[in-house]
Structures are given as C-alpha cells and as structure tokens.
Protein backbone atom coordinates (compact mmCIF):
# COMPACT_ATOMS: atom_id res chain seq x y z
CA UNK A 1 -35.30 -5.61 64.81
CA UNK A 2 -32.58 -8.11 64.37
CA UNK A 3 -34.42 -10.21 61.91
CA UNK A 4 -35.07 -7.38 60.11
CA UNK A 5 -31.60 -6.31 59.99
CA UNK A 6 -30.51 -9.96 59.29
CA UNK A 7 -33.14 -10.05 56.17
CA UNK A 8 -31.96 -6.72 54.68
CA UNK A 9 -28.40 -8.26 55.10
CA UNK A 10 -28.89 -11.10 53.14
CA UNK A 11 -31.11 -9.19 50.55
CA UNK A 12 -27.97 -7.01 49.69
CA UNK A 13 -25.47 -10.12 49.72
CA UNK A 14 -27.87 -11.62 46.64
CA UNK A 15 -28.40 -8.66 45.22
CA UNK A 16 -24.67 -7.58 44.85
CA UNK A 17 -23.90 -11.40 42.89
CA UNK A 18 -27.05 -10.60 41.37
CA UNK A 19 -25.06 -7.47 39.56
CA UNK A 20 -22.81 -8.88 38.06
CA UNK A 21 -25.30 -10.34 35.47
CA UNK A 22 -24.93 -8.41 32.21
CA UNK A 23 -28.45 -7.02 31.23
CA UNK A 24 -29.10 -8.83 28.00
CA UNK A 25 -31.37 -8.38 24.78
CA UNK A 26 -34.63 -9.78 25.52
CA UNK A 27 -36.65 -11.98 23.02
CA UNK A 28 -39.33 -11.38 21.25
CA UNK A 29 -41.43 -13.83 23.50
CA UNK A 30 -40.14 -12.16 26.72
CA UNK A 31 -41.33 -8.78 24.89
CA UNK A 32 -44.40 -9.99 24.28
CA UNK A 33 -45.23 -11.73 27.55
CA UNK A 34 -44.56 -8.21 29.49
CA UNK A 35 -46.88 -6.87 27.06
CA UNK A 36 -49.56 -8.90 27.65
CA UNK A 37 -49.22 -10.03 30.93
CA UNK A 38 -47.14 -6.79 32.38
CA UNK A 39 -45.00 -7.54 36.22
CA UNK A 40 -48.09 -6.66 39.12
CA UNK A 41 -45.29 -5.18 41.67
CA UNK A 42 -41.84 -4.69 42.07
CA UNK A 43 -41.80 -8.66 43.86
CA UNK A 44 -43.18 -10.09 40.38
CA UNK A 45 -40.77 -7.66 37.87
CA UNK A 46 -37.72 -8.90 40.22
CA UNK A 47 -38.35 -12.63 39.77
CA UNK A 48 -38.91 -12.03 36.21
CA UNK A 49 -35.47 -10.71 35.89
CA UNK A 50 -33.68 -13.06 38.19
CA UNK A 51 -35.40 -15.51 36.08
CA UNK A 52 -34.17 -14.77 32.64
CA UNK A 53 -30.61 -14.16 34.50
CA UNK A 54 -30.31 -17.66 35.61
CA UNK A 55 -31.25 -19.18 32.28
C-alpha cells in the first residue's frame, strides 16, 4: 500500500512540471510517424509526448 501511495505521489509531482509545457505544433514527420506507426497504449502515447516536450 505504501509503495503504491509513494508511486502515485511521485507520478503527480512529474506530471504537474510536466504541465507547464506549452502543447506545440507538431511536424509533419511527427504527423506522419503517428500515422503510420500510431501510440499501442496510453504508456507509449505518454513517452511520445514527454519526448517531443523535452526536445
């Protein structure tokens, strides 16, 4: 229960720095790759994001 509680903890803490990010225009390559090779699960379309927000 506690690690649980810890995880979900530190979840929220990166998610709330994480929204700050503006959303910005994506490319025409990042358009394309989510065409062709669409996010398999919430995991995959979350990294994607947190990946174009760091770059």
């Amino acid at each position: 229960m506690r690690s649980t509680l810890a995880a979900l903890i530190a979840l929220s803490i990166a998610s709330f720095g994480l929204s700050a990010c503006h959303p910005h225009e994506r490319t025409f390559g990042e358009k394309v790759q989510d065409t062709l090779d669409p996010p398999k699960g919430p995991v995959e379309k979350a990294g994607r994001a947190v990946d174009r927000a760091t770059k």
